[in-house]
Structures are given as structure tokens and as C-alpha cells.
PDB file of N, CA and C in Angstrom:
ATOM      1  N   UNK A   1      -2.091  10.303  -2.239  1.00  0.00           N
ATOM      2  CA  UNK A   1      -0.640  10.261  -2.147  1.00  0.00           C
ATOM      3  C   UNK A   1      -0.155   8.907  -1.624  1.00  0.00           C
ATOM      4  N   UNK A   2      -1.180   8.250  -0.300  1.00  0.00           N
ATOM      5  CA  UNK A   2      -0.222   6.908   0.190  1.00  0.00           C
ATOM      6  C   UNK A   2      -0.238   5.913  -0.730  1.00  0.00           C
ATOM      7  N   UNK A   3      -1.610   5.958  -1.478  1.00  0.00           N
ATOM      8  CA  UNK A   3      -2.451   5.205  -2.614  1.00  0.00           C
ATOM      9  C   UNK A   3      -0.960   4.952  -3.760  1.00  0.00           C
ATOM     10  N   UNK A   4      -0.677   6.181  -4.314  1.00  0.00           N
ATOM     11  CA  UNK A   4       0.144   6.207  -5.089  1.00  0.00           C
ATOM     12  C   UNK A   4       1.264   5.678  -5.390  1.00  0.00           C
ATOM     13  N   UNK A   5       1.878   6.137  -3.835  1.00  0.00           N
ATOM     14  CA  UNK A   5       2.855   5.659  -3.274  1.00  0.00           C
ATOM     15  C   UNK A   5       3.197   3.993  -3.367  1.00  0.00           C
ATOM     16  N   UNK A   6       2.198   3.351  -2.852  1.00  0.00           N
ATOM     17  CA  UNK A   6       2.021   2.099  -2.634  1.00  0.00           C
ATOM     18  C   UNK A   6       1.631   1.170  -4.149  1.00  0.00           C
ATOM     19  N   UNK A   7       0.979   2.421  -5.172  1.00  0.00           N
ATOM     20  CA  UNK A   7       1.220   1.231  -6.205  1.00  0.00           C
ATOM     21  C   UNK A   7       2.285   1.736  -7.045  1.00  0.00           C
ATOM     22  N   UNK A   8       3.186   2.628  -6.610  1.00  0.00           N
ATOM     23  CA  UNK A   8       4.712   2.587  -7.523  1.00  0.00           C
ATOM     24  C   UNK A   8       5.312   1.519  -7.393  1.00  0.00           C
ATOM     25  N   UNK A   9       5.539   1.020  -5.718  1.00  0.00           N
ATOM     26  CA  UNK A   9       6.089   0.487  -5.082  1.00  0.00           C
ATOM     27  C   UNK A   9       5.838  -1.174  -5.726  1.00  0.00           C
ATOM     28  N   UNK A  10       4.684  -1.399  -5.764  1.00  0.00           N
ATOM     29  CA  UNK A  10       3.707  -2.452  -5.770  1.00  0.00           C
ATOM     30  C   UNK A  10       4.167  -3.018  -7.337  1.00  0.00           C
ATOM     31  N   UNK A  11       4.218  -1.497  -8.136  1.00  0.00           N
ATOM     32  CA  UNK A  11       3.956  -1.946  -9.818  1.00  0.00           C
ATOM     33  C   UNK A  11       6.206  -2.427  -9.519  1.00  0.00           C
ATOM     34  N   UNK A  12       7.078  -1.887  -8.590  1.00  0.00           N
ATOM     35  CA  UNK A  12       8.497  -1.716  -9.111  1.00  0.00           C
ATOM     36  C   UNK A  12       8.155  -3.389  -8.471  1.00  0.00           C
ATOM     37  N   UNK A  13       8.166  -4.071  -7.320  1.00  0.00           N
ATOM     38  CA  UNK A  13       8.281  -5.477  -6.957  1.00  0.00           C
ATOM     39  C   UNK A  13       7.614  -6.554  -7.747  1.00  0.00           C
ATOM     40  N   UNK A  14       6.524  -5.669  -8.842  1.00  0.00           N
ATOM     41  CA  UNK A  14       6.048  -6.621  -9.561  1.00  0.00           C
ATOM     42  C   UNK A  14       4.890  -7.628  -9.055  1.00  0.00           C
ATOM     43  N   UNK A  15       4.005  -6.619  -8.009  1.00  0.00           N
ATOM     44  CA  UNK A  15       2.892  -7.063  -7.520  1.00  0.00           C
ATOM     45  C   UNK A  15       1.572  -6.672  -7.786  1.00  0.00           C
ATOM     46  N   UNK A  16       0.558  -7.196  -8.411  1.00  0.00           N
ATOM     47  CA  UNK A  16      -0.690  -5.973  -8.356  1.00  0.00           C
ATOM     48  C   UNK A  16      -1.210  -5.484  -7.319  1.00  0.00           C
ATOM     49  N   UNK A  17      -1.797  -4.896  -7.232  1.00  0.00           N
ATOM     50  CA  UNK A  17      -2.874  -4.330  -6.122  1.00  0.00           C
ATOM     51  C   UNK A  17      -3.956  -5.456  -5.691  1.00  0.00           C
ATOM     52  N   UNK A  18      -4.545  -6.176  -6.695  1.00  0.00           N
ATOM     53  CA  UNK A  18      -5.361  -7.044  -6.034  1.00  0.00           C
ATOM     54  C   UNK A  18      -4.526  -8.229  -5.040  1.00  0.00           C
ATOM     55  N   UNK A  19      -3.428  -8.633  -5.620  1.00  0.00           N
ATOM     56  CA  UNK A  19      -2.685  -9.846  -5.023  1.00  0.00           C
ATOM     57  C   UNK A  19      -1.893  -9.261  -3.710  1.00  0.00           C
ATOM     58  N   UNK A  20      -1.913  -7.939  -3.698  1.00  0.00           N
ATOM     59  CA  UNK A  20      -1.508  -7.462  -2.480  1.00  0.00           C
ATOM     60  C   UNK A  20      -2.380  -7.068  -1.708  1.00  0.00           C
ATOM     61  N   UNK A  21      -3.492  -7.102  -2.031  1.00  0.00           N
ATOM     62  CA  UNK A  21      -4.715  -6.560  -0.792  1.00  0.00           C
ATOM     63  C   UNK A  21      -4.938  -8.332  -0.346  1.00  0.00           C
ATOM     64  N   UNK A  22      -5.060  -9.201  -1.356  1.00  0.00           N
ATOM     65  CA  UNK A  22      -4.999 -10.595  -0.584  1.00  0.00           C
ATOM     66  C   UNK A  22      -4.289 -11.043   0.128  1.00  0.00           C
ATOM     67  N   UNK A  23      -2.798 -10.902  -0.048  1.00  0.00           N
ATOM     68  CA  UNK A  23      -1.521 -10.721   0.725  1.00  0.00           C
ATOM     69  C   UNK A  23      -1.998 -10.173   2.022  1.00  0.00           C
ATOM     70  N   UNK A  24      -2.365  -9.161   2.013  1.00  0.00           N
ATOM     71  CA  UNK A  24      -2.196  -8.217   3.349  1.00  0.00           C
ATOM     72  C   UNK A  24      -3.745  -8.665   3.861  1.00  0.00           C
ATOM     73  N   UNK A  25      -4.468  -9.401   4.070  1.00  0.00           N
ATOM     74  CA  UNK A  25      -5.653  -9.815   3.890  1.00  0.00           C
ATOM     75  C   UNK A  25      -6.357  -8.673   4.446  1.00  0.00           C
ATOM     76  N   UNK A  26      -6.380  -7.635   3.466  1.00  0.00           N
ATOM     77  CA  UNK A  26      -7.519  -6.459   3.339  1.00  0.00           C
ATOM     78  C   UNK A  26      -8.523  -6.958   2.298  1.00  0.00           C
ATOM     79  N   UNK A  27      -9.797  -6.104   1.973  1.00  0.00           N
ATOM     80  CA  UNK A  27     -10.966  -6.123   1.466  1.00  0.00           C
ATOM     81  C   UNK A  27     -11.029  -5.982   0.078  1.00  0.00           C
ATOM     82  N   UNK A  28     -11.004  -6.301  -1.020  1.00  0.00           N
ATOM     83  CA  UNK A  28     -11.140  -6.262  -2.483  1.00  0.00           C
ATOM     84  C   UNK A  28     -11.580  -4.439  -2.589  1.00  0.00           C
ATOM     85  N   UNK A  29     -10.415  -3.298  -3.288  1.00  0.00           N
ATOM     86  CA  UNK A  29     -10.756  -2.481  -3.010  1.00  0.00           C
ATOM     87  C   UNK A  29     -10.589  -1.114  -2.309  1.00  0.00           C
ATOM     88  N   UNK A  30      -9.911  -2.125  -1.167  1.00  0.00           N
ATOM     89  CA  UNK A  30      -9.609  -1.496   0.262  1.00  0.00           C
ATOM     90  C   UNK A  30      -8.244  -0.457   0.127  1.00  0.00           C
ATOM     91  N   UNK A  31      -7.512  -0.820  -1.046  1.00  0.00           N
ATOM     92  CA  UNK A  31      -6.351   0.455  -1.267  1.00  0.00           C
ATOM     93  C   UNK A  31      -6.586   1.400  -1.972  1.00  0.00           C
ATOM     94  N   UNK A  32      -7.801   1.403  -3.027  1.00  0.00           N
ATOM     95  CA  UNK A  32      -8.245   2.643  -3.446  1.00  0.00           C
ATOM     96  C   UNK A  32      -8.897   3.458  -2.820  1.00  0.00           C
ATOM     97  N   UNK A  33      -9.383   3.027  -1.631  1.00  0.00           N
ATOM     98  CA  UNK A  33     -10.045   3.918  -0.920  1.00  0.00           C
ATOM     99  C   UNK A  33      -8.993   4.866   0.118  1.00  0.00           C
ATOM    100  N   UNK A  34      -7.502   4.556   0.266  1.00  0.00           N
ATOM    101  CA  UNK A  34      -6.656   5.046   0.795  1.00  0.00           C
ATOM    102  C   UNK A  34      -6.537   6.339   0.006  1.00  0.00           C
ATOM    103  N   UNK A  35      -7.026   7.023  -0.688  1.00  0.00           N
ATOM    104  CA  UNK A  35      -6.885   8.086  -1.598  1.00  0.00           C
ATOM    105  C   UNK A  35      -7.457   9.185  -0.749  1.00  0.00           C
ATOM    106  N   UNK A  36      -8.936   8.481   0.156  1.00  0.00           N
ATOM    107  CA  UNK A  36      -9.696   9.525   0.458  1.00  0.00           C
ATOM    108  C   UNK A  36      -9.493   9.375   2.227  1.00  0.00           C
ATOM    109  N   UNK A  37      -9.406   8.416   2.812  1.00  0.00           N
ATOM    110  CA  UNK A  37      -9.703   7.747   3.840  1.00  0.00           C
ATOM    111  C   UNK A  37      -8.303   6.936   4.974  1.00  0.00           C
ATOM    112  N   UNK A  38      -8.041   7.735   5.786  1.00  0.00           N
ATOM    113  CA  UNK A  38      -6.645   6.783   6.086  1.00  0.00           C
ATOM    114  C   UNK A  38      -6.956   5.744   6.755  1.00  0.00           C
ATOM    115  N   UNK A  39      -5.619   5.148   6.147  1.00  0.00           N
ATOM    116  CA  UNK A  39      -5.438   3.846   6.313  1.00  0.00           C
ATOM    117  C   UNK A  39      -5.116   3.703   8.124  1.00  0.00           C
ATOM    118  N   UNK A  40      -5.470   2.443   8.887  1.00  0.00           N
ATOM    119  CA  UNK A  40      -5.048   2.195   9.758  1.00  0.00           C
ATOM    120  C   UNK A  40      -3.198   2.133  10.041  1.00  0.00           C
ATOM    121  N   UNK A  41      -2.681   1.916  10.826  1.00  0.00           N
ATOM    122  CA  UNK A  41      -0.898   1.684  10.812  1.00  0.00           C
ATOM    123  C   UNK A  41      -0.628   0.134  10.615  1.00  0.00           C
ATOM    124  N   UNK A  42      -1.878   0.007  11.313  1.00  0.00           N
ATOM    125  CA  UNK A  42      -1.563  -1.778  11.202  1.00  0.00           C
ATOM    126  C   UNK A  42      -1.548  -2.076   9.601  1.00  0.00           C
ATOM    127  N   UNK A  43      -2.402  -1.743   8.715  1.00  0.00           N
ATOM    128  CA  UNK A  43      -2.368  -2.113   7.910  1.00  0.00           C
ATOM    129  C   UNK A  43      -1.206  -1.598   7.184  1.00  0.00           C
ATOM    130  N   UNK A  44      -1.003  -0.288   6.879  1.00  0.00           N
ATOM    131  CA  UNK A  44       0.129   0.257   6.218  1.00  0.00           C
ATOM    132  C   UNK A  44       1.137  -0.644   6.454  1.00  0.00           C
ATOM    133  N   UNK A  45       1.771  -1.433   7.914  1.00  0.00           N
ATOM    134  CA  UNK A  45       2.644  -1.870   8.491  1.00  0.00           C
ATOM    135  C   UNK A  45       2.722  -3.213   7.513  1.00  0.00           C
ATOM    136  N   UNK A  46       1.388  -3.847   6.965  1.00  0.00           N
ATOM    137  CA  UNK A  46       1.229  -5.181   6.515  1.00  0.00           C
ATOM    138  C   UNK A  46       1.851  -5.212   4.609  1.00  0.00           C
ATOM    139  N   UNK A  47       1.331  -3.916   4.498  1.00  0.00           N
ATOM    140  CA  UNK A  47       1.754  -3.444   2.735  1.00  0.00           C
ATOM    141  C   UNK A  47       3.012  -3.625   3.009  1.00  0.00           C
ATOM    142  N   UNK A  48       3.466  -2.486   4.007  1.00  0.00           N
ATOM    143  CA  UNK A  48       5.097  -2.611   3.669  1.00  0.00           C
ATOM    144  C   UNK A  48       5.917  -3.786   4.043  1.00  0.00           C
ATOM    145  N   UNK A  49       5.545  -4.429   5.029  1.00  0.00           N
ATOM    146  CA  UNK A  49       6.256  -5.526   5.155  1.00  0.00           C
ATOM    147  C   UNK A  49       6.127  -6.638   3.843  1.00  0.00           C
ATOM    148  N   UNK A  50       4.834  -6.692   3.377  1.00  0.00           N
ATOM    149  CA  UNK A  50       4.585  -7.716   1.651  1.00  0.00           C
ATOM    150  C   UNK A  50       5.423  -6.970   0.856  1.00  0.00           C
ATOM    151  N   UNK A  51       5.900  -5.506   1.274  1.00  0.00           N
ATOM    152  CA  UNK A  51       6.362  -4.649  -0.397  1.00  0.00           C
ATOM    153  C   UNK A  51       8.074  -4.551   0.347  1.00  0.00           C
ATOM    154  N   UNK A  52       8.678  -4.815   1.417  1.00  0.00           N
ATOM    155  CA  UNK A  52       9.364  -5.202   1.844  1.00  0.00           C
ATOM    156  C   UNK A  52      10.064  -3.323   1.817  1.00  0.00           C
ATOM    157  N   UNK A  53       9.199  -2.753   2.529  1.00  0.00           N
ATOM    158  CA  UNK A  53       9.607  -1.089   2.455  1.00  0.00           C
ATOM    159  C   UNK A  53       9.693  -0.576   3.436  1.00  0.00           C
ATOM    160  N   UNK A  54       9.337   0.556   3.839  1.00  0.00           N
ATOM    161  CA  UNK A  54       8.685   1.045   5.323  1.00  0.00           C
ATOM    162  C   UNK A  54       7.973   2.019   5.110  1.00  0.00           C
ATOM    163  N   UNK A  55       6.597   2.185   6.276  1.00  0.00           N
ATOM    164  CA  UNK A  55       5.744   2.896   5.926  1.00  0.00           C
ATOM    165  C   UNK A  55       6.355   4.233   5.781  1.00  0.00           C
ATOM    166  N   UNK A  56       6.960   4.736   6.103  1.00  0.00           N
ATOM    167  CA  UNK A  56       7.484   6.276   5.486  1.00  0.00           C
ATOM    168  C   UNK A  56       7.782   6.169   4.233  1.00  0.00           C
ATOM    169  N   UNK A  57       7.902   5.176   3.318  1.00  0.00           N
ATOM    170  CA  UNK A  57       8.160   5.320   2.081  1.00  0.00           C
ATOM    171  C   UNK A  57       6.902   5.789   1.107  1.00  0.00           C
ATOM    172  N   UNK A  58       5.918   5.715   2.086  1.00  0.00           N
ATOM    173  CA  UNK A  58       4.537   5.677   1.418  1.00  0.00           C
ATOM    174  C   UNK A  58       3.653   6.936   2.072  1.00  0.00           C
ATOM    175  N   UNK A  59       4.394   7.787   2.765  1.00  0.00           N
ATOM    176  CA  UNK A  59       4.587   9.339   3.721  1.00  0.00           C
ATOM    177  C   UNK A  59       4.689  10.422   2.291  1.00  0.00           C
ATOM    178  N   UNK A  60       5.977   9.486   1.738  1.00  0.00           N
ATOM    179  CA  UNK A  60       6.925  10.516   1.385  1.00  0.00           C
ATOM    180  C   UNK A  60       6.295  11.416   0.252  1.00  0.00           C
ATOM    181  N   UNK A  61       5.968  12.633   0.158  1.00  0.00           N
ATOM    182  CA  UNK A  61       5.379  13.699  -1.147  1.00  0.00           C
ATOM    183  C   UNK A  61       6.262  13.333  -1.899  1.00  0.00           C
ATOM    184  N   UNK A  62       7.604  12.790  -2.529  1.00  0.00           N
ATOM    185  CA  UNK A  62       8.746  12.770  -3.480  1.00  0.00           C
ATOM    186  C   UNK A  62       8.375  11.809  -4.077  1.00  0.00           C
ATOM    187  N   UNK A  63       8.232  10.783  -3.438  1.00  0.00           N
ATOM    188  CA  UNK A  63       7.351   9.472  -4.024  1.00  0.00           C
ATOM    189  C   UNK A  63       8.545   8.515  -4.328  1.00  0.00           C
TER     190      UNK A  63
END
């Protein structure tokens, strides 16, 4: 769900996933594994600030 969340978000600003895990200097990878595995806050905090959102946007079941 945060996974998801984050590449709606990602695909609407017109960012990929790889250029945003470099952005947020996470691990090649490191957001698909948010599917199974939560994410730290710090990091969530780093997506949304590159995706210019807030982490509850990436909470939300509505999507």
C-alpha cells in the first residue's frame, strides 16, 4: 500500500522510482521492498519532502 502510494505520487510529479531512491539517497531497490517491510519515518519523511507531499498521503488506503 505505502509502495503504491508513493509510485502514484512519484509517476503524477513525473519522477521514477530509481531517480527518487537516489534523491532520497536510499539503496537501489529499497522502495520495493516497502511492500513487505516498513519503511523507517525518516525515510518516508525524505520521499515526501522530494515528492513534495506528506507522509500521510502515503497512509492513506484511498490512495
Amino acid at each position: 500500500m505505502i509502495y503504491d502510494n508513493i509510485v502514484r505520487k512519484a509517476k503524477e510529479k513525473g519522477i521514477s522510482i530509481n531517480s527518487l531512491e537516489k534523491r532520497a539517497e536510499l539503496g537501489a531497490g529499497s522502495l520495493c521492498k516497502w511492500n513487505t517491510v516498513s519503511p523507517s519515518v525518516r525515510s518516508l519523511k525524505k520521499i515526501a519532502d522530494i515528492l513534495e507531499c506528506t507522509v500521510d498521503d502515503f497512509l492513506d488506503d484511498a490512495g
